[in-house]
C-alpha atoms as a PDB file:
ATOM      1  CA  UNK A   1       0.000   0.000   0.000  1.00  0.00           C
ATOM      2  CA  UNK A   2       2.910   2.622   0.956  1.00  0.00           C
ATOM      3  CA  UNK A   3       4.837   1.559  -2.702  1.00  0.00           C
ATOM      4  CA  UNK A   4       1.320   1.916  -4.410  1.00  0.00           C
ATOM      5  CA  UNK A   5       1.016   5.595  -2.716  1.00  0.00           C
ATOM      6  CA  UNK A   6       4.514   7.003  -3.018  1.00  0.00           C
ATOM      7  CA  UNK A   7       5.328   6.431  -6.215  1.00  0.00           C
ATOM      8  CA  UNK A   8       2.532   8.495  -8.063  1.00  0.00           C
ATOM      9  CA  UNK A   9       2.100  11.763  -6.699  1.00  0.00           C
ATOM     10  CA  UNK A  10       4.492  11.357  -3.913  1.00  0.00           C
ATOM     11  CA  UNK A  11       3.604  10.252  -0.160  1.00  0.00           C
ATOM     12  CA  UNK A  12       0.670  12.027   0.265  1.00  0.00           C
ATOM     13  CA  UNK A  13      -1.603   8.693   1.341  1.00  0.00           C
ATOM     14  CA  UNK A  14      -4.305   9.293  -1.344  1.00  0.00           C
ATOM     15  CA  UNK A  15      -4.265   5.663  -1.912  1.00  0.00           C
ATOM     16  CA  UNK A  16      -6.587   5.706   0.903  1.00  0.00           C
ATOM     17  CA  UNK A  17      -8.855   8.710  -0.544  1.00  0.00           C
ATOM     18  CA  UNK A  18     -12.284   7.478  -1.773  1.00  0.00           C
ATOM     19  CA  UNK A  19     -11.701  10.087  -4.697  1.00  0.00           C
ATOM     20  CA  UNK A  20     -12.334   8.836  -8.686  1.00  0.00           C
ATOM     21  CA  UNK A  21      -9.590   7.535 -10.978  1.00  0.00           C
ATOM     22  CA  UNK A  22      -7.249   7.457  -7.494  1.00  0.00           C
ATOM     23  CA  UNK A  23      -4.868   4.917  -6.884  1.00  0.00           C
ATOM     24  CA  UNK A  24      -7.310   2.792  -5.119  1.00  0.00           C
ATOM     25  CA  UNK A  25      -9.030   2.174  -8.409  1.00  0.00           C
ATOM     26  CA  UNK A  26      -6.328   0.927 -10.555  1.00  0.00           C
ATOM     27  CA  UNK A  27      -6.697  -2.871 -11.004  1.00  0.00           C
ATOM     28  CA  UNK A  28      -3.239  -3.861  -9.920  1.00  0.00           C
ATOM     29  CA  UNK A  29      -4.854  -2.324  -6.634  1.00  0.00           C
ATOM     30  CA  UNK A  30      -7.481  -4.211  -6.021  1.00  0.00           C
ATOM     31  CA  UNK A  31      -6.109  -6.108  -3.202  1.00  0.00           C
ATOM     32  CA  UNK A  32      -5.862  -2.340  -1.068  1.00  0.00           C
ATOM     33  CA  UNK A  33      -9.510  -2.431  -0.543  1.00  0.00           C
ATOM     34  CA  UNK A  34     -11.148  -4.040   1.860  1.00  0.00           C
ATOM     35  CA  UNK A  35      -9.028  -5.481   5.253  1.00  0.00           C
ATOM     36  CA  UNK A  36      -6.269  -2.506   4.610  1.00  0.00           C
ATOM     37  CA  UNK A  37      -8.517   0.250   4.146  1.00  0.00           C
ATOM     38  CA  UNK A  38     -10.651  -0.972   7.227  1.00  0.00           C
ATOM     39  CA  UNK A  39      -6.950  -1.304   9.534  1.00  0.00           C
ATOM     40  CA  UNK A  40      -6.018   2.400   8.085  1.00  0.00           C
ATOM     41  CA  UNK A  41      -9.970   3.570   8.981  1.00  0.00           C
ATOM     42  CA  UNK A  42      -9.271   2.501  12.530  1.00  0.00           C
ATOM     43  CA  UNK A  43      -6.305   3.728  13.277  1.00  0.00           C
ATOM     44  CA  UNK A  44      -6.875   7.208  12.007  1.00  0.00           C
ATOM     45  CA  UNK A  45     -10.277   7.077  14.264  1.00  0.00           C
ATOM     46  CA  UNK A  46      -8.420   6.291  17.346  1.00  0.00           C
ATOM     47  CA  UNK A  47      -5.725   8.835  16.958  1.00  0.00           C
ATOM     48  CA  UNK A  48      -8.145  11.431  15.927  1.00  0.00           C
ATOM     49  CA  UNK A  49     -10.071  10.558  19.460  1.00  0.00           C
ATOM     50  CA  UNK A  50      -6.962  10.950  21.216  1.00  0.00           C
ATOM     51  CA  UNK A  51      -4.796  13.575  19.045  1.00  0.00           C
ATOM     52  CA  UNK A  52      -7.213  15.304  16.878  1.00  0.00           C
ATOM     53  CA  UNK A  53      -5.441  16.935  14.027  1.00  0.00           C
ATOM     54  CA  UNK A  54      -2.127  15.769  14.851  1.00  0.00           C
ATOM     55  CA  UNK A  55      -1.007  12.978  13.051  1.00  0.00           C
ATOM     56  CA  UNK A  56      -1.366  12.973   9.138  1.00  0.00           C
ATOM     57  CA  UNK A  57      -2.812   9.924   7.103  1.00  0.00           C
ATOM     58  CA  UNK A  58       0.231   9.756   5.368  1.00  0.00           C
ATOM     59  CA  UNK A  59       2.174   8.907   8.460  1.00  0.00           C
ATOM     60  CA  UNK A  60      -0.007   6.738   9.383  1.00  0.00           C
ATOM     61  CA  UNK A  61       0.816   4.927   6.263  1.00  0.00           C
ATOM     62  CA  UNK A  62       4.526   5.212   6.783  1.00  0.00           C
ATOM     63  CA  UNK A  63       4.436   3.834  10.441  1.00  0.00           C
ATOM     64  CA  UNK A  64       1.986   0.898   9.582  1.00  0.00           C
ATOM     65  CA  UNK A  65       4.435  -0.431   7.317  1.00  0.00           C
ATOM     66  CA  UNK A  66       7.144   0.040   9.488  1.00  0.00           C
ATOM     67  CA  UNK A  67       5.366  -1.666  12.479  1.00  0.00           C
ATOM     68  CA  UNK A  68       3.555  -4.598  10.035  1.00  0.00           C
ATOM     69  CA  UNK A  69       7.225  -5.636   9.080  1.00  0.00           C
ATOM     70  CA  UNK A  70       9.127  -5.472  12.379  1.00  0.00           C
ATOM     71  CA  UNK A  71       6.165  -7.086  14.238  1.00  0.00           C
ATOM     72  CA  UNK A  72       5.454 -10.017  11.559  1.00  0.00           C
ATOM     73  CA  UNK A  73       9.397 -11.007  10.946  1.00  0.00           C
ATOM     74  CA  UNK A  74       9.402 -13.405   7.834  1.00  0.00           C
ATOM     75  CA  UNK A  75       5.688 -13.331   7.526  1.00  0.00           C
ATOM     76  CA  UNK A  76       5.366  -9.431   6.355  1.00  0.00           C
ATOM     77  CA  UNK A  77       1.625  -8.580   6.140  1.00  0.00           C
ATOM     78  CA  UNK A  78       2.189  -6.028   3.688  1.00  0.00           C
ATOM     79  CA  UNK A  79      -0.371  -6.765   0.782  1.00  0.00           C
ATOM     80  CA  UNK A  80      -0.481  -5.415  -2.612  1.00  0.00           C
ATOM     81  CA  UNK A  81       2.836  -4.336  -3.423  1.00  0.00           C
ATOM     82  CA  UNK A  82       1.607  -3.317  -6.721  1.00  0.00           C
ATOM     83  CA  UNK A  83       1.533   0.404  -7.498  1.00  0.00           C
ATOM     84  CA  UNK A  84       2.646   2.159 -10.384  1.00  0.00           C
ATOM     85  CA  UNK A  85       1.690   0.669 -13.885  1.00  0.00           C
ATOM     86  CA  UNK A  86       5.515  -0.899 -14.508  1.00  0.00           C
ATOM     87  CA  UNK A  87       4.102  -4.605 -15.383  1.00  0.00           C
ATOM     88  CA  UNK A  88       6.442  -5.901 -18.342  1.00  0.00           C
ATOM     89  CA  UNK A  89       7.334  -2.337 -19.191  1.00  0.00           C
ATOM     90  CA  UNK A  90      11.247  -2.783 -20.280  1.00  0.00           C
ATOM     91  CA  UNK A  91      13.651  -2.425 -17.625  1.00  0.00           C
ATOM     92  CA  UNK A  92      15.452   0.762 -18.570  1.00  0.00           C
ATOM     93  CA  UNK A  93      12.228   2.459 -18.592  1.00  0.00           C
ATOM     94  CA  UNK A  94      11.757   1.183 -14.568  1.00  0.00           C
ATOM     95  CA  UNK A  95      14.831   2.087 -13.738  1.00  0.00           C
ATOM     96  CA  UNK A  96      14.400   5.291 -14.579  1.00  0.00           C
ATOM     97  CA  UNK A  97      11.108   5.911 -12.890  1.00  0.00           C
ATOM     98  CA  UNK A  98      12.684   4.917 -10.041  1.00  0.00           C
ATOM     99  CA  UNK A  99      15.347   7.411 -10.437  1.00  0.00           C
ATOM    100  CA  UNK A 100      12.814  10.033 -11.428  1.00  0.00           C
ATOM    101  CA  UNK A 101      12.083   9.843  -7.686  1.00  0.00           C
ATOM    102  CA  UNK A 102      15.189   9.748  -6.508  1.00  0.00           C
ATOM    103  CA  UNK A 103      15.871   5.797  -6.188  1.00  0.00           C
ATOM    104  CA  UNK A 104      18.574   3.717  -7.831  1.00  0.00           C
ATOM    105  CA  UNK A 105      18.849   0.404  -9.149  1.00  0.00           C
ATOM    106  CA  UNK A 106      19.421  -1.638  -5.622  1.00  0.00           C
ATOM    107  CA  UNK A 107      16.138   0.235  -4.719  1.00  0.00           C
ATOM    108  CA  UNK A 108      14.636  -1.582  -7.106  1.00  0.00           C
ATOM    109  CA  UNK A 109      16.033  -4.887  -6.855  1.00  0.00           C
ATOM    110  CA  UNK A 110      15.415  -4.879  -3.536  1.00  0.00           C
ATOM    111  CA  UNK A 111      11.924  -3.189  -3.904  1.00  0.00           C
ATOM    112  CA  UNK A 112      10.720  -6.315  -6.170  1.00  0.00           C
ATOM    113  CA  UNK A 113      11.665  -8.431  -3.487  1.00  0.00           C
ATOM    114  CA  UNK A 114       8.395  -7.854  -1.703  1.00  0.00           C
ATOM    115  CA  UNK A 115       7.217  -9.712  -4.519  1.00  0.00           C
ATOM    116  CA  UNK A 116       7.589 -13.137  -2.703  1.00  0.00           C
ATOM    117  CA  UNK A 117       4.358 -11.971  -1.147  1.00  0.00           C
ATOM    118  CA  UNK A 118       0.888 -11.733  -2.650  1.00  0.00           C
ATOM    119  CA  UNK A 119      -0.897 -12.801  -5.408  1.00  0.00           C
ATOM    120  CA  UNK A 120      -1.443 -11.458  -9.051  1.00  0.00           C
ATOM    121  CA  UNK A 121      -4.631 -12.382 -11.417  1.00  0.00           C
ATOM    122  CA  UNK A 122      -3.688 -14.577 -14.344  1.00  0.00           C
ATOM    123  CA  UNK A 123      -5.121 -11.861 -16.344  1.00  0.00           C
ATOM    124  CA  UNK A 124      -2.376  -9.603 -15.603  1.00  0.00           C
ATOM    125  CA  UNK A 125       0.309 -12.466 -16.812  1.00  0.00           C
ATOM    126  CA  UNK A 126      -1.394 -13.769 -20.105  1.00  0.00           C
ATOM    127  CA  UNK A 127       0.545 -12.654 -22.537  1.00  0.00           C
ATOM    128  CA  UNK A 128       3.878 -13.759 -20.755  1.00  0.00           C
ATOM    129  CA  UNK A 129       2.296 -17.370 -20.588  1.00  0.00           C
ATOM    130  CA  UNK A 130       1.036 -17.306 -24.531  1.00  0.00           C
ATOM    131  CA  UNK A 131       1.583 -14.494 -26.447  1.00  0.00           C
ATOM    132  CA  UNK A 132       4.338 -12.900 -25.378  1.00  0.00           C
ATOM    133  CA  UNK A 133       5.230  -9.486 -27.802  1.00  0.00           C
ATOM    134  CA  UNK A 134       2.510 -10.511 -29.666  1.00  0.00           C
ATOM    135  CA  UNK A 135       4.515 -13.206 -31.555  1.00  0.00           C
ATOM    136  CA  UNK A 136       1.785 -16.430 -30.541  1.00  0.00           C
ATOM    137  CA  UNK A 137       4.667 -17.722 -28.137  1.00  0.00           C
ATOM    138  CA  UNK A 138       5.285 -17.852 -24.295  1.00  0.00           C
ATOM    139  CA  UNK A 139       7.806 -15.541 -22.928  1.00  0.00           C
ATOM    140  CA  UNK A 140      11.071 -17.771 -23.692  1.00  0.00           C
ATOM    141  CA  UNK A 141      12.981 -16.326 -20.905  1.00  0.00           C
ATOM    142  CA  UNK A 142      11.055 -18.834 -17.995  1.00  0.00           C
ATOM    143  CA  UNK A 143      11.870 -21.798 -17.250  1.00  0.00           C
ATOM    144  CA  UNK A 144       9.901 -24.809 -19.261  1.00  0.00           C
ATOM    145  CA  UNK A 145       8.960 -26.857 -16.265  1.00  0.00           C
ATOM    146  CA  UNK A 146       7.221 -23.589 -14.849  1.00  0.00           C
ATOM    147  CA  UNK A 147       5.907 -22.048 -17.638  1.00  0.00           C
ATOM    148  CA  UNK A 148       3.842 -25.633 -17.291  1.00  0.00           C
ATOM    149  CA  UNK A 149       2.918 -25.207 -14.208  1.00  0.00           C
ATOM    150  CA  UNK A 150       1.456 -21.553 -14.606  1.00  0.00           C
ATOM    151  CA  UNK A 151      -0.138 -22.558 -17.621  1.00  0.00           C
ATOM    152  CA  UNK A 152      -2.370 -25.414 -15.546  1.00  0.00           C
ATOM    153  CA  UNK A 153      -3.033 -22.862 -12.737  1.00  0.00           C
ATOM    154  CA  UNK A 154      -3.797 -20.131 -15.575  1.00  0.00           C
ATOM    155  CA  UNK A 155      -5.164 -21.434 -18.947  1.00  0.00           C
ATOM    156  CA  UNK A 156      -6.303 -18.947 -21.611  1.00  0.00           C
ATOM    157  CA  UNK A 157      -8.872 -16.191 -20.577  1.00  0.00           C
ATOM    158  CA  UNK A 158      -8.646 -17.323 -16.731  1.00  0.00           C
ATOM    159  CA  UNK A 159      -9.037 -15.116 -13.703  1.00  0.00           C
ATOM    160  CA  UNK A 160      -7.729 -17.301 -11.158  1.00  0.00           C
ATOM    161  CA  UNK A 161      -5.036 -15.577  -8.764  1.00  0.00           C
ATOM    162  CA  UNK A 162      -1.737 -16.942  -8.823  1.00  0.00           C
ATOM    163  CA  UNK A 163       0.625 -16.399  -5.643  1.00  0.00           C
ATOM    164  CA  UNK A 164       3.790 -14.596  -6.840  1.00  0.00           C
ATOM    165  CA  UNK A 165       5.444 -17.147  -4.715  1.00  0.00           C
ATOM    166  CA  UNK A 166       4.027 -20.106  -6.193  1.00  0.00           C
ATOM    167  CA  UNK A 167       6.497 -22.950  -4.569  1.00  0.00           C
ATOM    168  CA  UNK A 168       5.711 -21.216  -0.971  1.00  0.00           C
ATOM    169  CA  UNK A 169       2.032 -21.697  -1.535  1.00  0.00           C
ATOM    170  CA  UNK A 170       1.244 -19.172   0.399  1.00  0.00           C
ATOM    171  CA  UNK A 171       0.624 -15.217   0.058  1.00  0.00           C
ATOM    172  CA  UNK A 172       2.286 -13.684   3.187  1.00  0.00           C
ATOM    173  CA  UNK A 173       5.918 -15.799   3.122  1.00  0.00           C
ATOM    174  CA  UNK A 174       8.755 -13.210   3.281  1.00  0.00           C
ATOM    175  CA  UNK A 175      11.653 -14.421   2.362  1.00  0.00           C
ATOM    176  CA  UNK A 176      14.966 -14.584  -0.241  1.00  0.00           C
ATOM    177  CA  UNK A 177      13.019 -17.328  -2.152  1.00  0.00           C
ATOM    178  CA  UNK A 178      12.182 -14.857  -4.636  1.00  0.00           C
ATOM    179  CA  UNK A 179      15.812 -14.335  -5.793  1.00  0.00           C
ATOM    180  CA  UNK A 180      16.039 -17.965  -6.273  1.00  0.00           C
ATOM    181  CA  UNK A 181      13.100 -17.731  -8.361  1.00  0.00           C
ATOM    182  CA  UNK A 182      15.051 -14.850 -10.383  1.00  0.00           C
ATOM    183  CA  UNK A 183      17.996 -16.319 -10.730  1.00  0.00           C
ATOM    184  CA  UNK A 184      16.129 -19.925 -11.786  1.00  0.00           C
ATOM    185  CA  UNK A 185      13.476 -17.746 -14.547  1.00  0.00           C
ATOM    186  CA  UNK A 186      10.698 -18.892 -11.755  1.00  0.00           C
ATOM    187  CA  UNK A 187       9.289 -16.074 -11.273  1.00  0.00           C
ATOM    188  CA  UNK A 188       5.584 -15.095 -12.544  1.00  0.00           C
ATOM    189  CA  UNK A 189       5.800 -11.418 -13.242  1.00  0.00           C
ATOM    190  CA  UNK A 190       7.779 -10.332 -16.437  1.00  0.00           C
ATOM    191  CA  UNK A 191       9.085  -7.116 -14.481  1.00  0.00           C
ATOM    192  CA  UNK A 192      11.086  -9.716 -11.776  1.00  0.00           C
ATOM    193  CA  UNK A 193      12.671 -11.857 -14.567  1.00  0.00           C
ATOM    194  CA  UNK A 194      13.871  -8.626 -16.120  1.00  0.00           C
ATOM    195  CA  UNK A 195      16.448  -8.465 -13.202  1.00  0.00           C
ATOM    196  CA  UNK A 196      18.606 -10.795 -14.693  1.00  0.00           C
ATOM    197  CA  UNK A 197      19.234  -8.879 -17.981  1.00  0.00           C
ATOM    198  CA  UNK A 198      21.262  -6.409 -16.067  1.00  0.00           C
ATOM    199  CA  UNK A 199      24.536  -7.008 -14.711  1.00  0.00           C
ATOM    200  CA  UNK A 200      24.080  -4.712 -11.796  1.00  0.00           C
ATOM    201  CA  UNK A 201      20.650  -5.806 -11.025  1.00  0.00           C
ATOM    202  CA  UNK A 202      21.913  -9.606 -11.525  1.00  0.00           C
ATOM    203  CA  UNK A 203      24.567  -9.062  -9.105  1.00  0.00           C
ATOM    204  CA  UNK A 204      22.251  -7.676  -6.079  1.00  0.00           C
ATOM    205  CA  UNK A 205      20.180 -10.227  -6.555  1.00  0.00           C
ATOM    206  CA  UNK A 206      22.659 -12.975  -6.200  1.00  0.00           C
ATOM    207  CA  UNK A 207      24.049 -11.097  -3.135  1.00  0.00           C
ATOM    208  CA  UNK A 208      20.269 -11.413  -1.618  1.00  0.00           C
ATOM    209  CA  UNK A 209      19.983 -15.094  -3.006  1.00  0.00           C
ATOM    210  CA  UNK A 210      22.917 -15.492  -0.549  1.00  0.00           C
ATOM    211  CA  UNK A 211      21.754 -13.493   2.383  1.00  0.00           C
ATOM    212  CA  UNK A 212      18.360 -13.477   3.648  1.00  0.00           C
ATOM    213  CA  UNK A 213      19.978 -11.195   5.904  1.00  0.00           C
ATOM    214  CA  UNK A 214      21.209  -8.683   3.523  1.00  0.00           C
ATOM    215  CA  UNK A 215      17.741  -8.445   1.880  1.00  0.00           C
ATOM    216  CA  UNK A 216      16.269  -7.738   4.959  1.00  0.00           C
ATOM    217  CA  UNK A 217      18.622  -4.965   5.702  1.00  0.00           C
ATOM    218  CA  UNK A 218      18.001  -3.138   2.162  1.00  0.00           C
ATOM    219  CA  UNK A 219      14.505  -4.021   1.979  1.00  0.00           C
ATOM    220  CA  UNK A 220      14.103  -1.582   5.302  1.00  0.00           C
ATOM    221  CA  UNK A 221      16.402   1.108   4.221  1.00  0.00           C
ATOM    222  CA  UNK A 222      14.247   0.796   0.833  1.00  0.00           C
ATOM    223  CA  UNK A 223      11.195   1.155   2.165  1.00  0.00           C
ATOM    224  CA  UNK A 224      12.505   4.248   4.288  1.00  0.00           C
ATOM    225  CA  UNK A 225      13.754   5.813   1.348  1.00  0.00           C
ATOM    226  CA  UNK A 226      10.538   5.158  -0.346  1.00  0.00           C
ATOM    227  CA  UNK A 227       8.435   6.438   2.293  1.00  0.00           C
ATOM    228  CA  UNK A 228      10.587  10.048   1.740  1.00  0.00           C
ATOM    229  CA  UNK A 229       9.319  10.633  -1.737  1.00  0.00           C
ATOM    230  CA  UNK A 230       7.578  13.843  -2.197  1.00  0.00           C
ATOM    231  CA  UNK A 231       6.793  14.366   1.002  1.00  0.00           C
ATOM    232  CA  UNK A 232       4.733  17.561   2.191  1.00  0.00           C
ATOM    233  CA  UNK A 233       6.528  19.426   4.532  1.00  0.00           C
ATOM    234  CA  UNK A 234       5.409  22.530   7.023  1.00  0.00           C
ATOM    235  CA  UNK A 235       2.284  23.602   5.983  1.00  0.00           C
ATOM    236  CA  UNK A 236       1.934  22.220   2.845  1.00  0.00           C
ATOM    237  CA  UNK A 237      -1.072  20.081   2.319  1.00  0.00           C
ATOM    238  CA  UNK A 238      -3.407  19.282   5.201  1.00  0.00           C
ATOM    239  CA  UNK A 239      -4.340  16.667   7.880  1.00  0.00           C
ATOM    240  CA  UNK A 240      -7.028  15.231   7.001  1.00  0.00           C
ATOM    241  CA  UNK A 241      -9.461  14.073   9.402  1.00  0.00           C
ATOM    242  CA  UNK A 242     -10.805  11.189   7.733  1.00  0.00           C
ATOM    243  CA  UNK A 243      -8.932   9.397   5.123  1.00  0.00           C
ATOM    244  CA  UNK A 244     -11.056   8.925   2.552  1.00  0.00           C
ATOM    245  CA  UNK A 245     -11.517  12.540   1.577  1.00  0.00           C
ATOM    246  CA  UNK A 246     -10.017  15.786   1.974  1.00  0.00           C
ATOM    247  CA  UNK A 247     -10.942  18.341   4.945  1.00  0.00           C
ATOM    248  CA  UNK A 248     -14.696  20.076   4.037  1.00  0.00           C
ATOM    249  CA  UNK A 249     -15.873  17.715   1.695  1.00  0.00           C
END
């Protein structure tokens, strides 16, 4: 939710407005609504019982991720790290997104590693399964025995949701699995496998393939760095005192 706020307009937590054509409603998205709103709905009511007008939504966003991280360990309940519209765009083209905002390449290396959690609809993955450029063939950079297996757990015009760690079987597992995945062309989103046609990016992740540790480390500092982007100092913006929509409304 914090990666899906920050990197459009800056940290400004209007994922969580109810506004139209927001964040919230891009499809990529979908798993924000619901549960996290709810959590982020609560916590702002509390505060605003006990410290109304103090603390912005956007911190709240910042400090929930913080907290959801250091309390779970290896089981991160941080859903939906799917913000900005980079799907299979090529990786140059990331990178410098990234870098628009004042991130570099081990950002986002590390940054994809939140991958290992969640899940994706096949629907977002098609073409990488059958028709990948638009040529009538699978993406030949993944690995035969699991382009199989995503092709039985996502045939042709399916919906099903895949977990982005699919040998984990589960949606909340936090750990350097995913690199393996990289390094092995296991992994189901194009944007992951695209770490390997770098040298840099290649490098980092072998480093985190190594060190669960090391990941962990980076994947923090990341996420602070993250959290920084555009952020509204002194008076700028406001406080909002729900959420979901700006002061007045």
């Amino acid at each position: 939710m914090l990666y899906a706020d920050c990197f459009v307009t800056g940290c400004d937590a209007l994922i969580l407005s109810d506004r139209p054509y927001s964040e919230k409603t891009a499809p990529q998205n979908a798993d924000l609504l619901g549960f996290p709103m709810a959590v982020m709905d609560k916590i702002k009511q509390v505060l605003e019982q006990h410290c109304p007008g103090v603390v912005c939504c956007a911190d709240i966003l910042n400090f929930a991720a913080r907290d959801a991280a250091h309390l779970e360990g290896r089981d991160v309940v941080l859903r939906g790290v799917g913000g900005p519209p980079i799907g299979d765009h090529p990786w140059g083209s990331v990178l410098a997104y990234f870098e628009s905002r004042g991130l570099d390449v081990l950002d986002l290396v590390t940054l994809l590693g939140g991958h290992s959690m969640g899940k994706t609809s096949c629907s977002f993955i098609a073409d990488r399964l059958y028709n990948f450029n638009k040529i009538g063939k699978p993406d030949p950079s993944m690995d035969s025995s699991f382009l199989a297996q995503m092709r039985e757990q996502g045939p042709p015009n399916s919906k099903n949701q895949l977990y982005l760690d699919p040998d984990s079987g589960s949606s909340y597992s936090f750990s350097k699995s995913f690199y393996s995945g990289v390094l092995n062309h296991r992994v189901v989103l194009g944007i992951d496998q695209q770490i390997t046609a770098n040298n840099d990016s290649s490098q980092i992740a072998e480093e985190f393939n190594a060190s669960f540790e090391d990941f962990r480390k980076m994947f923090a500092l990341s996420m602070s760095r993250m959290g920084n982007i555009k952020v509204l100092p002194g008076k700028q913006g406001e406080i909002r005192k729900n959420c979901r929509v700006v002061n007045g409304k």
